[in-house]
N, C-alpha and C. Protein backbone atom coordinates (compact mmCIF):
# COMPACT_ATOMS: atom_id res chain seq x y z
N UNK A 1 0.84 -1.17 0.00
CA UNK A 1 0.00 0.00 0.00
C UNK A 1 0.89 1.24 0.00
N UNK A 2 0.47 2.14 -0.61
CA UNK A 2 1.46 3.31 -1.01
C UNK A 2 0.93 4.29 -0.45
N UNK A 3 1.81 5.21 0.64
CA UNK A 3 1.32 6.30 1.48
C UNK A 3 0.49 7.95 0.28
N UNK A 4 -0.21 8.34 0.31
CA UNK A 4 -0.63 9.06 -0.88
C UNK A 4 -0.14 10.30 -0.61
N UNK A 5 0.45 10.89 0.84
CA UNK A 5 1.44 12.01 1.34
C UNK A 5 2.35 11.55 0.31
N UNK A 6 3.68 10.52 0.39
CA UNK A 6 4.84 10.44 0.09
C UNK A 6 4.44 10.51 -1.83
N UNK A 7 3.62 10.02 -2.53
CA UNK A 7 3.36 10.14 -3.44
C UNK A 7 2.97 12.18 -4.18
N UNK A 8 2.33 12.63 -3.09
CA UNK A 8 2.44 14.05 -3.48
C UNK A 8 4.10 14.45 -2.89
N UNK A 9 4.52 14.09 -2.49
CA UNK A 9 5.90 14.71 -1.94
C UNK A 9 6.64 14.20 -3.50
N UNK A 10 6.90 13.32 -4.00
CA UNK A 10 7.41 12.67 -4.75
C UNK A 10 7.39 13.60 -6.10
N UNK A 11 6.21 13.60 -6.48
CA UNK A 11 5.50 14.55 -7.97
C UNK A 11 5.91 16.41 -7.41
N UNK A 12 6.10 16.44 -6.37
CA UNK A 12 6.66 18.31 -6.32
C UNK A 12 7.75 17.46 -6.36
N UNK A 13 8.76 17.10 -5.71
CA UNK A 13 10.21 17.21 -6.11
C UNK A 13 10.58 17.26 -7.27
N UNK A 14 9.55 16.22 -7.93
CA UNK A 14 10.01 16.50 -9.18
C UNK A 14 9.34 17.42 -10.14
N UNK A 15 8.76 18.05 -9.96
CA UNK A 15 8.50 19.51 -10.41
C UNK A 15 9.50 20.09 -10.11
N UNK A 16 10.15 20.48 -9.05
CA UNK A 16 11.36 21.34 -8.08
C UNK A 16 12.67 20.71 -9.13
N UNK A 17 12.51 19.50 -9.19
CA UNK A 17 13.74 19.15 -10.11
C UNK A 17 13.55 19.74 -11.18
N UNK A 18 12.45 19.52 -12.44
CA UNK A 18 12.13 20.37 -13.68
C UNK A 18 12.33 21.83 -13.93
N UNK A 19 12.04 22.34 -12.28
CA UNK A 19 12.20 23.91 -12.96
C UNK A 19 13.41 24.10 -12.78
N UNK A 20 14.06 23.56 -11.75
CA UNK A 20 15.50 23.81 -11.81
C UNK A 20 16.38 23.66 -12.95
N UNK A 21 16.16 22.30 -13.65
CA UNK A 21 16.59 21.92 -14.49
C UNK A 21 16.71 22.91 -15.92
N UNK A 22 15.26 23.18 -15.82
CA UNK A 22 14.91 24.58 -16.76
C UNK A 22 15.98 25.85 -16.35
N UNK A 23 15.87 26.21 -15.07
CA UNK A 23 16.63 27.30 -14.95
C UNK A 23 18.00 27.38 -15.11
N UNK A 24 18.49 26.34 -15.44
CA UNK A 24 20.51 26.21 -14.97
C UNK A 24 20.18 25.85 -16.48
N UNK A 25 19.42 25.59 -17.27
CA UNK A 25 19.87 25.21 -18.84
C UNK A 25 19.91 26.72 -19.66
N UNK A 26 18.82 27.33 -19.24
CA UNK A 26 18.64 28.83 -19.76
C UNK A 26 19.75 29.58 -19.27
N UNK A 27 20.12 30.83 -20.43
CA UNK A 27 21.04 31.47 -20.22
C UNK A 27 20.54 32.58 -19.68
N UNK A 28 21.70 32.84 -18.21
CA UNK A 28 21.20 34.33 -17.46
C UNK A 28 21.12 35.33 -18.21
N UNK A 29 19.91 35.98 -18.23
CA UNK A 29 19.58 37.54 -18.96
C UNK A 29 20.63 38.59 -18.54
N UNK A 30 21.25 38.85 -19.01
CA UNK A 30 22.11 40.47 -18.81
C UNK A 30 21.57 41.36 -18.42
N UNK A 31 22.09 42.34 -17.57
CA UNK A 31 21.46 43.55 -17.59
C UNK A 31 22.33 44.29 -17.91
N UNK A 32 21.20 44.82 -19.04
CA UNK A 32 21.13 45.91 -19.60
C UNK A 32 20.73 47.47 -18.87
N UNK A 33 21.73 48.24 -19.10
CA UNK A 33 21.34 50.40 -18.40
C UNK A 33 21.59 50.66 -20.07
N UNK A 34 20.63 51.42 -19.76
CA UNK A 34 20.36 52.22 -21.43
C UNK A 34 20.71 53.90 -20.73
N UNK A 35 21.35 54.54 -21.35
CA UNK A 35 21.68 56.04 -21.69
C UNK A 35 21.00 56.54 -22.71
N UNK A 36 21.23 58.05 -22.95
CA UNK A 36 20.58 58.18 -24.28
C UNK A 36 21.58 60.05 -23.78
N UNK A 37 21.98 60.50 -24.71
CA UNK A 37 22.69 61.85 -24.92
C UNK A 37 22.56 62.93 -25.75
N UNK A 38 22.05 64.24 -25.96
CA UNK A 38 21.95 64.65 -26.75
C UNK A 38 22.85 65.48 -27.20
N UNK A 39 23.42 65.49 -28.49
CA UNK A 39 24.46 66.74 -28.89
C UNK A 39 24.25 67.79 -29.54
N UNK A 40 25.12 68.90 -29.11
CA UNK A 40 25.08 70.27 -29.90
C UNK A 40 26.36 70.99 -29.72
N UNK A 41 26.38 71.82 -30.48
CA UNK A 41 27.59 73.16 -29.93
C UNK A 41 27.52 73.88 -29.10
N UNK A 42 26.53 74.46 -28.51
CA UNK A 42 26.45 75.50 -27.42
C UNK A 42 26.17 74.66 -25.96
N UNK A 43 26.22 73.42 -25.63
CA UNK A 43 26.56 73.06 -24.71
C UNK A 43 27.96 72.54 -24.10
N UNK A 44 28.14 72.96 -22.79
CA UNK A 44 29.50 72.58 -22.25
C UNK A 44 30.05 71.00 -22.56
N UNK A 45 30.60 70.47 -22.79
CA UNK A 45 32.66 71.12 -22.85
C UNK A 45 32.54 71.81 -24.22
N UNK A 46 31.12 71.83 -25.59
CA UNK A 46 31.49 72.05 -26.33
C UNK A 46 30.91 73.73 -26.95
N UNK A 47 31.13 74.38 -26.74
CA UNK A 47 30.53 75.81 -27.16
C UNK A 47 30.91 76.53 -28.03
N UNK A 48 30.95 75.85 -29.53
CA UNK A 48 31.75 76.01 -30.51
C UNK A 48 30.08 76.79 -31.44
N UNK A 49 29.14 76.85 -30.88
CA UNK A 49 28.50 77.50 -31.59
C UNK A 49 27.91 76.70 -32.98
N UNK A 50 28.46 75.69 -33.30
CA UNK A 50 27.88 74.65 -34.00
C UNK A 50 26.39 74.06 -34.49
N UNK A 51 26.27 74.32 -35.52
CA UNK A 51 24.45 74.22 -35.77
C UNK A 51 24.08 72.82 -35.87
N UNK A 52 25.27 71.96 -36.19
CA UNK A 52 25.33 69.98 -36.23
C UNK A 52 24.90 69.77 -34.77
N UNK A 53 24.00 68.40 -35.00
CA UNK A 53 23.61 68.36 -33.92
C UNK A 53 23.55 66.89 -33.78
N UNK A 54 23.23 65.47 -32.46
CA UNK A 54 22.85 64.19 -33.00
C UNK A 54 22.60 63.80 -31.50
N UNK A 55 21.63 62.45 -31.41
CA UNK A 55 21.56 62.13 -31.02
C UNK A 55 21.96 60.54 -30.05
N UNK A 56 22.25 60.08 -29.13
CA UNK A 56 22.33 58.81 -29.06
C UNK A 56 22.01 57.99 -27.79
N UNK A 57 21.82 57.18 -28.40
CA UNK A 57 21.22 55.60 -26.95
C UNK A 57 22.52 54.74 -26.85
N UNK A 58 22.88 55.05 -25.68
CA UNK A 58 24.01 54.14 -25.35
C UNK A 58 23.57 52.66 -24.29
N UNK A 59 24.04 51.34 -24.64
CA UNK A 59 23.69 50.73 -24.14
C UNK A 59 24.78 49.71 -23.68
N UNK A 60 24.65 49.84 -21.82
CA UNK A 60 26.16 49.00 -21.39
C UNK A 60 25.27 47.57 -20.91
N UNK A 61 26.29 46.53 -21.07
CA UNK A 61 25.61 45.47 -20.68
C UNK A 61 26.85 44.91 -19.71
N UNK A 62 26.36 44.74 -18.40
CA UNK A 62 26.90 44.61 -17.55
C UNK A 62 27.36 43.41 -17.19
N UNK A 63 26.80 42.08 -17.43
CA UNK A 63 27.24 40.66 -17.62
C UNK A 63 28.77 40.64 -18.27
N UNK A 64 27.97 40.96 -19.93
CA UNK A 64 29.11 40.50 -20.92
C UNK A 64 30.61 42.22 -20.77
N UNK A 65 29.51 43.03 -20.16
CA UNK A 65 30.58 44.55 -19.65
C UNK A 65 31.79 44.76 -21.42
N UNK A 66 30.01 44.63 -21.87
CA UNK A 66 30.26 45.43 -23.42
C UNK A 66 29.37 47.08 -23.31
N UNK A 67 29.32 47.54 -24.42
CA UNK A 67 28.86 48.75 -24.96
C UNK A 67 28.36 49.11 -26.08
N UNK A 68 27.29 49.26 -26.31
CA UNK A 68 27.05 49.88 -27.51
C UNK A 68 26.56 51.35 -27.71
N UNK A 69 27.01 51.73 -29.34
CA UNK A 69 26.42 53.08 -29.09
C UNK A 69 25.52 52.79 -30.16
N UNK A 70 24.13 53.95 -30.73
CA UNK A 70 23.91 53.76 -31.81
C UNK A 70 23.52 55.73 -31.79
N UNK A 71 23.93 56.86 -32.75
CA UNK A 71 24.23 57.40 -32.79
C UNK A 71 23.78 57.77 -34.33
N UNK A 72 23.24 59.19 -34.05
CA UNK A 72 22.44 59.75 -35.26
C UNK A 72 23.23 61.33 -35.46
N UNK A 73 23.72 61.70 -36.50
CA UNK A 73 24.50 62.84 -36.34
C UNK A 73 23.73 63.61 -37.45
N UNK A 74 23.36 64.98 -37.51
CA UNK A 74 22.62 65.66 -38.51
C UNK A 74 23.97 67.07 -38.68
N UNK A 75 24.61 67.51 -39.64
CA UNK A 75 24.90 68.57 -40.28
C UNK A 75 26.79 68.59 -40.11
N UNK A 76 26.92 67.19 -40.11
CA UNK A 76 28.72 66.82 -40.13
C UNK A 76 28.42 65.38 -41.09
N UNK A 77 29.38 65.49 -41.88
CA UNK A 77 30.12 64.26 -42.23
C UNK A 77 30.37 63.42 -41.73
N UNK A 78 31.05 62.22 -42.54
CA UNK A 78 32.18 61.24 -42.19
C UNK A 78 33.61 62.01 -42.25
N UNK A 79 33.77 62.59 -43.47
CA UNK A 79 35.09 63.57 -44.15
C UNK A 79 35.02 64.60 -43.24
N UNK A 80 34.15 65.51 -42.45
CA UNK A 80 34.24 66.56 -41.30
C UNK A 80 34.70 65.94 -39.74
N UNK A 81 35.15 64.49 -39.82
CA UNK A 81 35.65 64.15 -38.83
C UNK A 81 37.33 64.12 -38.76
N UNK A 82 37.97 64.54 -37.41
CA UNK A 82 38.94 65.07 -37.42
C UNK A 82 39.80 64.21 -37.94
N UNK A 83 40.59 64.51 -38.90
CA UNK A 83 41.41 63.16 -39.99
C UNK A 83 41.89 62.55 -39.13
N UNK A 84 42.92 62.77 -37.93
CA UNK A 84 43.58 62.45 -37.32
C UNK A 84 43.70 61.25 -36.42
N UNK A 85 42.32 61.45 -36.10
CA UNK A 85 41.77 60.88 -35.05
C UNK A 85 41.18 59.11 -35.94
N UNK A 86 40.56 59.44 -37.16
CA UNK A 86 39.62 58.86 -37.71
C UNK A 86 40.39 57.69 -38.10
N UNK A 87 42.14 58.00 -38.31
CA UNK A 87 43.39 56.64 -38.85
C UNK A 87 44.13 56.15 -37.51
N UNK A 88 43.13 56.69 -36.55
CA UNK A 88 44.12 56.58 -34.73
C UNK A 88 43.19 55.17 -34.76
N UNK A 89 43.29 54.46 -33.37
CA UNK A 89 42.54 53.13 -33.00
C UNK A 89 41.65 54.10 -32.41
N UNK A 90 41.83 54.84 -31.29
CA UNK A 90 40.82 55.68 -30.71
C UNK A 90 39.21 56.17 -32.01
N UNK A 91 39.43 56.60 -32.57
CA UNK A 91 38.41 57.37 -33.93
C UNK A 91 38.33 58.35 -32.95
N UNK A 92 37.49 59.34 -33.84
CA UNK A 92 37.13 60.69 -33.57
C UNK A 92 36.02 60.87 -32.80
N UNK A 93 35.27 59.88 -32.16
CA UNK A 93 33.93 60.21 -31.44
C UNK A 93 34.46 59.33 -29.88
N UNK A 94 34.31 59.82 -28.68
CA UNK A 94 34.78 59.71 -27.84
C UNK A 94 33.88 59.90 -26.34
N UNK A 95 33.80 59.13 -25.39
CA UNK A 95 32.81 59.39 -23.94
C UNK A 95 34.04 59.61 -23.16
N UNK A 96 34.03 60.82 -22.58
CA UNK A 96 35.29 61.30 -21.55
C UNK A 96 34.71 61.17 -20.32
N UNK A 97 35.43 61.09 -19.44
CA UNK A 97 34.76 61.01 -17.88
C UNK A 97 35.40 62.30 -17.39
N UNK A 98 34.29 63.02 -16.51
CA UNK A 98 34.73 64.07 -15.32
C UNK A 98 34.97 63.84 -14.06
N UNK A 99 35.27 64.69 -13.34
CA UNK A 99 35.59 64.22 -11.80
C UNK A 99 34.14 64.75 -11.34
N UNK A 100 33.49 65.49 -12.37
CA UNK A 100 31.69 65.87 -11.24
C UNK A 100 31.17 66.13 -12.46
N UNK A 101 29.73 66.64 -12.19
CA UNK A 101 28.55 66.81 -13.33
C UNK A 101 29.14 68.30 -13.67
N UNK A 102 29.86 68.98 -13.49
CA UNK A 102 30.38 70.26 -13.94
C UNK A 102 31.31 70.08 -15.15
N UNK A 103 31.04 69.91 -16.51
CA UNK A 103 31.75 69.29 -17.77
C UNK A 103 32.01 71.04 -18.06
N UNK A 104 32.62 72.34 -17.85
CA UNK A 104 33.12 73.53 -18.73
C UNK A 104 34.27 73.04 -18.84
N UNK A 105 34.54 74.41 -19.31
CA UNK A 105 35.96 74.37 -20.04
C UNK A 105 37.28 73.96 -18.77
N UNK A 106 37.38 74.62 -17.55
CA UNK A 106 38.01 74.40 -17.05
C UNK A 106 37.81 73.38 -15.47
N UNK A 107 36.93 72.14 -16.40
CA UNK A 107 37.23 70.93 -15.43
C UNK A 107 37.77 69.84 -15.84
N UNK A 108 38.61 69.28 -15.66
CA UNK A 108 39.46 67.90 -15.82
C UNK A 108 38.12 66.74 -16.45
N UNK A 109 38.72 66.63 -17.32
CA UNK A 109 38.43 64.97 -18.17
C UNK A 109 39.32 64.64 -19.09
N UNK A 110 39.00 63.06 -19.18
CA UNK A 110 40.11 62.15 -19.30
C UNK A 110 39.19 60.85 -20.26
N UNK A 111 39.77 60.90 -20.85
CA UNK A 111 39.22 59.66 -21.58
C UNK A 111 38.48 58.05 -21.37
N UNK A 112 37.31 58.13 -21.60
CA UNK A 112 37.32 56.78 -20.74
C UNK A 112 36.60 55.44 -21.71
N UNK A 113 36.38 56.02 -23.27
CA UNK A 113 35.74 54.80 -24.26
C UNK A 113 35.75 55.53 -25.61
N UNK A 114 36.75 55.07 -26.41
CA UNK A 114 36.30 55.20 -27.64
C UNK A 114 35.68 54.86 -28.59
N UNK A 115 34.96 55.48 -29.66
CA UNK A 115 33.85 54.61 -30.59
C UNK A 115 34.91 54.86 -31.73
N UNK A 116 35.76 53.15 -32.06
CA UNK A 116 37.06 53.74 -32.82
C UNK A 116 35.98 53.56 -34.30
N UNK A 117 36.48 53.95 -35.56
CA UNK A 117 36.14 54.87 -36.65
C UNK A 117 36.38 53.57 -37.64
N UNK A 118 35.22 52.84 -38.17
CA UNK A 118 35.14 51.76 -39.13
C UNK A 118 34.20 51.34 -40.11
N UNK A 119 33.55 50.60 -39.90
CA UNK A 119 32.39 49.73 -40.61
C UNK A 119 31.52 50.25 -39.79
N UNK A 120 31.41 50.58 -38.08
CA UNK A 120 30.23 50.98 -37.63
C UNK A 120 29.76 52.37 -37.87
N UNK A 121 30.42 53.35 -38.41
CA UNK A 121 30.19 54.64 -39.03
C UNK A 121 29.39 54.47 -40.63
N UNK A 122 28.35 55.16 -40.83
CA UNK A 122 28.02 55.11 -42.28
C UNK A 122 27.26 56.73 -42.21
N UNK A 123 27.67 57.08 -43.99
CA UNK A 123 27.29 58.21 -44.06
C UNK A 123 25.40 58.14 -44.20
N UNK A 124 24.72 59.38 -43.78
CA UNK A 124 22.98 59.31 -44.33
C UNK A 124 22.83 60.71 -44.80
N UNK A 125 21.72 60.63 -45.55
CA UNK A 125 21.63 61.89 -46.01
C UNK A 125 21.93 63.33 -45.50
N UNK A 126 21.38 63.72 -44.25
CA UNK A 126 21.99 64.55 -43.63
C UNK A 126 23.06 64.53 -42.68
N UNK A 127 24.18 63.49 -42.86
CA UNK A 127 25.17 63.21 -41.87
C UNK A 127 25.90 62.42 -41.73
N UNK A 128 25.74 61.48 -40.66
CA UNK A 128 26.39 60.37 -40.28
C UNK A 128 25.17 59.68 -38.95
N UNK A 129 25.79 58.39 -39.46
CA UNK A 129 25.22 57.14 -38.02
C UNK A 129 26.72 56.40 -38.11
N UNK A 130 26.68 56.01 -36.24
CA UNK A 130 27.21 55.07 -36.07
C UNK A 130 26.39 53.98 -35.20
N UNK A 131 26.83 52.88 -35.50
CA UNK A 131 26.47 51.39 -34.77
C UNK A 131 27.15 50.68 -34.05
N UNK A 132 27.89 51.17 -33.00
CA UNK A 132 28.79 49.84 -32.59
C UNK A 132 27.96 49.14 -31.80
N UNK A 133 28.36 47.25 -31.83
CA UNK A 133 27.41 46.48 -31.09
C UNK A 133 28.95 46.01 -30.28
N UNK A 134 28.45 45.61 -29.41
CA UNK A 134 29.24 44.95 -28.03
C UNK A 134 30.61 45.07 -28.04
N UNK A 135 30.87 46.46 -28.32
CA UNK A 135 32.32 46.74 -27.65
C UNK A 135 32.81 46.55 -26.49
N UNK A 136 33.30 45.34 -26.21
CA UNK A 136 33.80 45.60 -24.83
C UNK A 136 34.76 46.73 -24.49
N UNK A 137 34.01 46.69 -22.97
CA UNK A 137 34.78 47.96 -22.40
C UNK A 137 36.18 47.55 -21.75
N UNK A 138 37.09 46.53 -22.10
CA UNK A 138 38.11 46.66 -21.20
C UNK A 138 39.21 46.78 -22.88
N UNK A 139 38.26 46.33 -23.86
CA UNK A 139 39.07 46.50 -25.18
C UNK A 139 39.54 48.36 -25.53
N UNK A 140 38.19 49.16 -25.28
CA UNK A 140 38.15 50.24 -25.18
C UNK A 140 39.11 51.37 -24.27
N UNK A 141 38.62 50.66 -23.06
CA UNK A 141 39.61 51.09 -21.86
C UNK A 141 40.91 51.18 -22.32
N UNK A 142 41.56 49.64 -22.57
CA UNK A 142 43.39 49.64 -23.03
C UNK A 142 43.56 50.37 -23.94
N UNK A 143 42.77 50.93 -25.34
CA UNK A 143 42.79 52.01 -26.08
C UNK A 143 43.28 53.19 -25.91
N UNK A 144 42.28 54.02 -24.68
CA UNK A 144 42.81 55.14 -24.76
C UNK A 144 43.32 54.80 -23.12
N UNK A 145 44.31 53.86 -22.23
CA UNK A 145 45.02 53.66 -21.52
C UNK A 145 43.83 54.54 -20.28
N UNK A 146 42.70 54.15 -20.01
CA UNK A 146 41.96 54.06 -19.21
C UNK A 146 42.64 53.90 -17.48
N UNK A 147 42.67 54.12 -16.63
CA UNK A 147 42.44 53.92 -15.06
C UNK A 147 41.16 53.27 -14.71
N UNK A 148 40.13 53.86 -14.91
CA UNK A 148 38.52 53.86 -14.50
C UNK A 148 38.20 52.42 -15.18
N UNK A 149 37.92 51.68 -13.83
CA UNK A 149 37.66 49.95 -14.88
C UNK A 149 35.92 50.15 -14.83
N UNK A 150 35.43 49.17 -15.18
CA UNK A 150 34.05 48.95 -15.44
C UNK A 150 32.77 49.34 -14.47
N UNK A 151 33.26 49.24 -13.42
CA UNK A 151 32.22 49.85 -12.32
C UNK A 151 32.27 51.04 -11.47
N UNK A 152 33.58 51.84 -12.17
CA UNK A 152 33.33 53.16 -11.90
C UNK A 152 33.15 53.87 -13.27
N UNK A 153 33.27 53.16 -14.65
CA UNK A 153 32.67 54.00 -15.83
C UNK A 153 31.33 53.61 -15.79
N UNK A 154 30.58 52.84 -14.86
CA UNK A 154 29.02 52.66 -15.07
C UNK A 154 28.35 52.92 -14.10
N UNK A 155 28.90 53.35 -12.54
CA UNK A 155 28.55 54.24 -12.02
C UNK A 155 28.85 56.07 -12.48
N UNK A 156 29.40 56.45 -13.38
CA UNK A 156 29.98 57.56 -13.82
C UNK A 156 29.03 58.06 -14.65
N UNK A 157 28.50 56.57 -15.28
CA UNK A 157 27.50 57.20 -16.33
C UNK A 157 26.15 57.19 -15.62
N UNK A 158 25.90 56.55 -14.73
CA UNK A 158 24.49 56.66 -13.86
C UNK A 158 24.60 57.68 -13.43
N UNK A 159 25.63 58.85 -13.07
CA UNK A 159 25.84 60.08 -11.99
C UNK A 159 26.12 61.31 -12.92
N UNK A 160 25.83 61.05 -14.63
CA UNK A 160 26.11 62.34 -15.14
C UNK A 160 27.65 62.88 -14.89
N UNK A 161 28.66 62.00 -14.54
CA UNK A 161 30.13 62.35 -15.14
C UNK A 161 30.32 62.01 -16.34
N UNK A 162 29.84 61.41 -17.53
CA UNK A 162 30.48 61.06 -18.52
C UNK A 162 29.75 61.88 -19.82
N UNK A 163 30.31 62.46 -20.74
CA UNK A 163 29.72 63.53 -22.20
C UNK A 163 30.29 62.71 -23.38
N UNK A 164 29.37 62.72 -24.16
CA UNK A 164 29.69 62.00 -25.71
C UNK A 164 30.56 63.09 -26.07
N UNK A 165 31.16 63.09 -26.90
CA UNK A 165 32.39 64.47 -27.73
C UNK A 165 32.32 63.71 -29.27
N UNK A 166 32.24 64.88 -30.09
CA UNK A 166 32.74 64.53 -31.52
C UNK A 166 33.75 65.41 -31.95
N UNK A 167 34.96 65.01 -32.16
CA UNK A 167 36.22 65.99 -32.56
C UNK A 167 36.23 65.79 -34.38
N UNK A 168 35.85 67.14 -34.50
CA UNK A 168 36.04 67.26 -36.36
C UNK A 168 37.43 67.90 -36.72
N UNK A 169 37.70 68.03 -37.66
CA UNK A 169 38.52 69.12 -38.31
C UNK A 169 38.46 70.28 -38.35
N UNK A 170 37.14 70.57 -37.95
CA UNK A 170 37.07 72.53 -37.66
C UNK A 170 37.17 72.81 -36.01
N UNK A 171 37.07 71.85 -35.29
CA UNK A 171 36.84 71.98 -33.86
C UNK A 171 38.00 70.59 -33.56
N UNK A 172 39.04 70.59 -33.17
CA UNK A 172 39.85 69.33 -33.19
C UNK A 172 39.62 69.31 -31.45
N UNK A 173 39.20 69.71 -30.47
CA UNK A 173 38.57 69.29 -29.26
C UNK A 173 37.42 68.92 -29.15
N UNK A 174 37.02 69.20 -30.11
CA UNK A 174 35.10 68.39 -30.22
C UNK A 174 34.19 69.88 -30.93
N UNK A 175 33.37 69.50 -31.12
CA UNK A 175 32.25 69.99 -32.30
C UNK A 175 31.22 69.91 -31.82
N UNK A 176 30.65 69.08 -31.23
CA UNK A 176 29.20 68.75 -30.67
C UNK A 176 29.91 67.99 -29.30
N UNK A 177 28.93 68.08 -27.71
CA UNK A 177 28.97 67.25 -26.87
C UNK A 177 27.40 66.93 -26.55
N UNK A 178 27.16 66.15 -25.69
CA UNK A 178 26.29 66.26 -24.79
C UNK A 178 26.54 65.37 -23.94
N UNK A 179 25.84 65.04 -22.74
CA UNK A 179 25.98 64.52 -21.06
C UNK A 179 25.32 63.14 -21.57
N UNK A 180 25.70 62.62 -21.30
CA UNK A 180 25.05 61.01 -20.79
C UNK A 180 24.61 60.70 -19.45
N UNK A 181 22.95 60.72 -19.65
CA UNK A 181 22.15 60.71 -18.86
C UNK A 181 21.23 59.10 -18.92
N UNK A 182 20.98 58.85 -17.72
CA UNK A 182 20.00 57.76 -17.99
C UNK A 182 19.02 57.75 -18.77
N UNK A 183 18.11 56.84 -19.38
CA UNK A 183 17.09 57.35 -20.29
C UNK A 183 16.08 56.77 -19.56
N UNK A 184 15.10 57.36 -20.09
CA UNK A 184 13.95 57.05 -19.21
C UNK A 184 12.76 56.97 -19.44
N UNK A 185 11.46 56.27 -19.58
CA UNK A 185 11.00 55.10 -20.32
C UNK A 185 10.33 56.22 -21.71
N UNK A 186 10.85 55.18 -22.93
CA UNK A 186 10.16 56.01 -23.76
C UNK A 186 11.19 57.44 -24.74
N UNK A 187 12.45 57.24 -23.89
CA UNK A 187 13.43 58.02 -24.31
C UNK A 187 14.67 57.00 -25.10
């Protein structure tokens, strides 16, 4: 005779076994922080008076502690990007870190991720897009010889220390900036 307790005990374990089983086969979801930045000339570090303007959604993924940008530029080129920069590993579009949310002219920043200058750049009618998908950030970091490892460039960017920069040929310190801010739903 078979106890009909030990028989329900029996059928959950093995449910308890199934989902487990389910859960350790599935791959852990990443998290994902989405940014989003807007650029112009008359904002600090960049006050070049500049009528180019662009937008972008930056997206760090904290698992794989990659980066992407995807980046809409209206009234610059590919060819209005600073030559220099564009044949460097760095490229010409750049996220600098500050020591505070005060980005003028005379506060310290330092380099902390470059979007180097390739296949993820393409020209559009009024401009430029770029695409980079899962740049890691420690590839980036050794680039421009970084200090700031991964969890103080992603607390930096949660706290409004970090500004997109685009350095052209008419402005070889940047052309357009804006702040990298969290985005927020719908942005």
């Amino acid at each position: 005779m078979v106890d009909a307790g030990c028989g329900e005990i029996s059928m959950m374990m093995r449910v308890i076994l199934a989902v487990a089983a389910l859960l350790t086969a599935s791959p852990a979801l990443a998290k994902e922080l989405v940014f989003r930045a807007t650029l112009r000339g008359d904002t600090p570090s960049t006050t070049t008076g500049s009528k180019a303007s662009g937008a972008a959604r930056i997206v760090v993924d904290t698992d794989a502690k990659t980066v992407d940008v995807n980046l809409n530029v209206v009234g610059l080129k590919p060819e209005d990007l600073r030559a220099s920069l564009v044949k460097a590993p760095l490229g010409p579009i750049h996220l600098h870190l500050y020591g505070s949310t005060d980005h003028g002219p005379n506060s310290s920043a330092s380099l902390v991720l470059p979007v180097p200058y390739g296949q993820a750049y393409s020209a559009t009618a009024s401009g430029f897009q770029v695409r980079m998908k899962a740049y890691p950030y420690a590839t980036g970091a050794a680039v421009v010889n970084t200090s700031a490892g991964f969890d103080e460039f992603v607390s930096s960017m949660q706290s409004g220390k970090v500004v997109l920069n685009i350095h052209t040929n008419r402005f070889p310190d940047g052309e357009i900036s804006g702040d990298v801010v969290p985005a927020t739903a719908g942005s």
